[in-house]
C-alpha atoms as a PDB file:
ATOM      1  CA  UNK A   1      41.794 -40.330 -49.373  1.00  0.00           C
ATOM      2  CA  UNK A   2      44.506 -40.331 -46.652  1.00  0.00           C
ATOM      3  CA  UNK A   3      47.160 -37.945 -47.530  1.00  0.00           C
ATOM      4  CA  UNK A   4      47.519 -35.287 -49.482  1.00  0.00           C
ATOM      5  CA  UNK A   5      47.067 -35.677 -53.493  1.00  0.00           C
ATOM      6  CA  UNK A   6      50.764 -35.005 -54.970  1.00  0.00           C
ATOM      7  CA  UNK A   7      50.294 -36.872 -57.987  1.00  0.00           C
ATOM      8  CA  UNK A   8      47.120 -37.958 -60.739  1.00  0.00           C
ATOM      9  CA  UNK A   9      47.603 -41.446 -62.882  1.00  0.00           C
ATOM     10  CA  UNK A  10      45.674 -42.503 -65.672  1.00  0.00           C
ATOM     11  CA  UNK A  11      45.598 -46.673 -65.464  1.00  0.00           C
ATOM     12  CA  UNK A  12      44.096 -48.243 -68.575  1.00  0.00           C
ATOM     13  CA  UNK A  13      43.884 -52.452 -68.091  1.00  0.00           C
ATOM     14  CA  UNK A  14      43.437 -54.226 -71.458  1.00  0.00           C
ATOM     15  CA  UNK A  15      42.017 -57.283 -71.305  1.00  0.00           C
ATOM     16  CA  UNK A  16      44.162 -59.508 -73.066  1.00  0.00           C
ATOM     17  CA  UNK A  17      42.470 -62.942 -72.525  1.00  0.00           C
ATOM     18  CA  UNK A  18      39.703 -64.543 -70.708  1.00  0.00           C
ATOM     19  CA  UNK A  19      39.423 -66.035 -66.860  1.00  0.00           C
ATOM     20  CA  UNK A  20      38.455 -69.298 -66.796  1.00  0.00           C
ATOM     21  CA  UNK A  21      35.069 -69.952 -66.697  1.00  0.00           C
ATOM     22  CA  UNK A  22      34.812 -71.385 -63.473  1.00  0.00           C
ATOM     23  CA  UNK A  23      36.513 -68.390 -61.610  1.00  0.00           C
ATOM     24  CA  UNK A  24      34.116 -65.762 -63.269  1.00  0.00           C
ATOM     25  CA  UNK A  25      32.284 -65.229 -60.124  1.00  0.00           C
ATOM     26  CA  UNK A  26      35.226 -65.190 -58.050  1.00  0.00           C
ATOM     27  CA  UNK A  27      36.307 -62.638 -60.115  1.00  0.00           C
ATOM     28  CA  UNK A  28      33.767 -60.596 -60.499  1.00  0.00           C
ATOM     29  CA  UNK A  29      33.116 -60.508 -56.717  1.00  0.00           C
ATOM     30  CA  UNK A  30      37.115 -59.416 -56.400  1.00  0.00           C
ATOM     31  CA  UNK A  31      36.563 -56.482 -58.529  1.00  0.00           C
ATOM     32  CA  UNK A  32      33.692 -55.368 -57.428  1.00  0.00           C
ATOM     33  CA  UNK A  33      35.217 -55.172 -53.572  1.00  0.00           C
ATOM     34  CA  UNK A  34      38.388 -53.888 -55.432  1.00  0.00           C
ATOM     35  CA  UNK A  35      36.688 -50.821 -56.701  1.00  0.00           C
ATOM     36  CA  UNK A  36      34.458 -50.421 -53.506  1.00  0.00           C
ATOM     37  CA  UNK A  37      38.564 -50.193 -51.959  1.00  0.00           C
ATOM     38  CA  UNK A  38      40.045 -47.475 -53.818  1.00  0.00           C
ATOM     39  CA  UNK A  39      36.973 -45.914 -55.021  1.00  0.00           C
ATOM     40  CA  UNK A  40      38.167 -43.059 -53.051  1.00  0.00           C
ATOM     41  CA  UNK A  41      41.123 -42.775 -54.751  1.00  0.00           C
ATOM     42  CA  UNK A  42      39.457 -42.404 -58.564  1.00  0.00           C
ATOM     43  CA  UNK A  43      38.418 -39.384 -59.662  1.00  0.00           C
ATOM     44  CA  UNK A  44      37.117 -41.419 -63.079  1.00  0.00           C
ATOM     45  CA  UNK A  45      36.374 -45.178 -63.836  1.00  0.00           C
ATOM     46  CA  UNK A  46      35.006 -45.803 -66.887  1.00  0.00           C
ATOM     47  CA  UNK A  47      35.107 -49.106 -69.326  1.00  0.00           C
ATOM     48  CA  UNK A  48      35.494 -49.191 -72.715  1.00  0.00           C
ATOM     49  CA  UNK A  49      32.856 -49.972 -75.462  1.00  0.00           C
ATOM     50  CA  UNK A  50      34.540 -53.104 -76.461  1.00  0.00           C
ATOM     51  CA  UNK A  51      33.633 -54.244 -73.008  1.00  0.00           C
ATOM     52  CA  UNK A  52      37.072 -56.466 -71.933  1.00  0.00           C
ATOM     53  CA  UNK A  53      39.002 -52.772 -71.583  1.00  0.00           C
ATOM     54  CA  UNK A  54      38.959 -49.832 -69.277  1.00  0.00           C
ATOM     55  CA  UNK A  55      40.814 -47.204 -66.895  1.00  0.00           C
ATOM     56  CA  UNK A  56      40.882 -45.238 -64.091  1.00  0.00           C
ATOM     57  CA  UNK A  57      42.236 -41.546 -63.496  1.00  0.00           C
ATOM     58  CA  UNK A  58      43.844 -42.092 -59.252  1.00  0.00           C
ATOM     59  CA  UNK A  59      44.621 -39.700 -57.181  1.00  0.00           C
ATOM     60  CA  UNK A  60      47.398 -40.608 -54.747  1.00  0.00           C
ATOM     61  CA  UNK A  61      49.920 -39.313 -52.807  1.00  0.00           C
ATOM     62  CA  UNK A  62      52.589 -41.564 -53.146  1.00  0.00           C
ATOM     63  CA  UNK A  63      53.659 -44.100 -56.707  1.00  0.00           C
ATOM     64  CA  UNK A  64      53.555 -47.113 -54.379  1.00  0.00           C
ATOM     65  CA  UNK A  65      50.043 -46.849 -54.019  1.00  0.00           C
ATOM     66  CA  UNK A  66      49.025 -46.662 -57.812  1.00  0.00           C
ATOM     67  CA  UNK A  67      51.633 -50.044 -57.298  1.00  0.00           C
ATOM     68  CA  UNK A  68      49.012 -51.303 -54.829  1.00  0.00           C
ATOM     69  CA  UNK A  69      45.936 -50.498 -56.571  1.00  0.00           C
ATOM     70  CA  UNK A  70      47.278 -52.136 -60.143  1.00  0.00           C
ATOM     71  CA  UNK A  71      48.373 -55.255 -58.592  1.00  0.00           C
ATOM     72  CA  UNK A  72      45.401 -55.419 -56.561  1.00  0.00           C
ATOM     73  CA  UNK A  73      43.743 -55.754 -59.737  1.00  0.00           C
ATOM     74  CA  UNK A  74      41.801 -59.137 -59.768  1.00  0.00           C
ATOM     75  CA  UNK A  75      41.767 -59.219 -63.426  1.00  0.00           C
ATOM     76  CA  UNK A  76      45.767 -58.422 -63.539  1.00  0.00           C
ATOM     77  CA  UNK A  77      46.487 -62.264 -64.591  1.00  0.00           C
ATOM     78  CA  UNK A  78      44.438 -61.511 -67.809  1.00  0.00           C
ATOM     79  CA  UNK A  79      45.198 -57.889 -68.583  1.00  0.00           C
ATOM     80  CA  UNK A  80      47.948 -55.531 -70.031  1.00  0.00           C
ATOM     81  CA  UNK A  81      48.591 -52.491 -67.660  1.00  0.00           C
ATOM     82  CA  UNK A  82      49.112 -49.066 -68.642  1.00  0.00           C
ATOM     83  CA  UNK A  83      50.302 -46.269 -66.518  1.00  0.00           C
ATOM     84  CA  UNK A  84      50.474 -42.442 -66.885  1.00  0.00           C
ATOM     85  CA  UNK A  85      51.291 -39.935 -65.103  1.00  0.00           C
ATOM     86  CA  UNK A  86      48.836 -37.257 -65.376  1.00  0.00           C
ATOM     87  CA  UNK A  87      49.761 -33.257 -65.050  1.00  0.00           C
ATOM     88  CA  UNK A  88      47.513 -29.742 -65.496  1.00  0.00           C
ATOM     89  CA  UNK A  89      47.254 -29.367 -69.117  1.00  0.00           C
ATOM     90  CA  UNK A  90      47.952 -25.631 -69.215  1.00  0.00           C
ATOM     91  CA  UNK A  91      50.671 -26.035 -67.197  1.00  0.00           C
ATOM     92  CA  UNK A  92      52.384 -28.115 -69.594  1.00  0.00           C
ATOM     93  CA  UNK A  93      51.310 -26.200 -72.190  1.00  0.00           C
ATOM     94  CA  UNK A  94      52.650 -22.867 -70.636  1.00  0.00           C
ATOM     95  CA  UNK A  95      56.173 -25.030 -69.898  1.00  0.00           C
ATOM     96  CA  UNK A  96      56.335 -26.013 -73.667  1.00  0.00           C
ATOM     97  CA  UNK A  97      55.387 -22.913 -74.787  1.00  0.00           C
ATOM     98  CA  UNK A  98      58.182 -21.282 -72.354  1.00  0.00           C
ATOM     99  CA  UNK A  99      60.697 -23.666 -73.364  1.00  0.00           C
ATOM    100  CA  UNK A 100      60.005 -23.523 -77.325  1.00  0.00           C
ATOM    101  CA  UNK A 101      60.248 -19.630 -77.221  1.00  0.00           C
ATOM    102  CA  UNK A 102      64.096 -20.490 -74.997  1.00  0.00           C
ATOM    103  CA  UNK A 103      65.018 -22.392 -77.070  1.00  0.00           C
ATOM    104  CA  UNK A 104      64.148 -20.523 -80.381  1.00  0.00           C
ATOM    105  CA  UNK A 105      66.271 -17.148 -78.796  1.00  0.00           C
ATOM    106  CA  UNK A 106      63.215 -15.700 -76.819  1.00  0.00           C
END
């Protein structure tokens, strides 16, 4: 990855209906170059069970390129796109906790 890594995303694409038939392979070759493009930007990529479904967790140093990776996307035309921003889990967790305790008086 060029850069340094200031943020992590979580991307989850939904497929919400199907390509046409006769631009399967097209597709398919897209997405497979797609990944093969920013595969060293994703620390996970997985698919779901259900098959049509799946997400990525990026690591990037700036939000326009998570905006270049989703609508680089070759299935975008046929899929809901989810984005979250991903932080350290007991960091948050010692933030909350911090803030709660503020909050309640100490």
């Amino acid at each position: 990855m060029k850069g340094a890594t200031v943020m992590r995303a979580l991307i989850i694409a939904r497929g919400t209906s199907a390509p046409p038939p006769e631009r399967m392979v097209m597709i398919a070759d897209a997405f497979k170059a797609w990944r093969e493009q920013h595969r060293d930007r994703m620390e996970e990529f997985s698919w779901f069970p259900t098959g049509n479904s799946g997400c990525a967790i990026v690591n990037v140093a700036h939000e326009a390129e998570i905006l270049q990776i989703t609508s680089s996307y070759p299935l975008t035309p046929y899929s809901d796109m989810e984005v979250q921003l991903l932080i350290d889990g007991d960091a948050a967790l010692d933030a909350w906790h911090a803030m709660i305790h503020e909050r309640a008086g100490g």
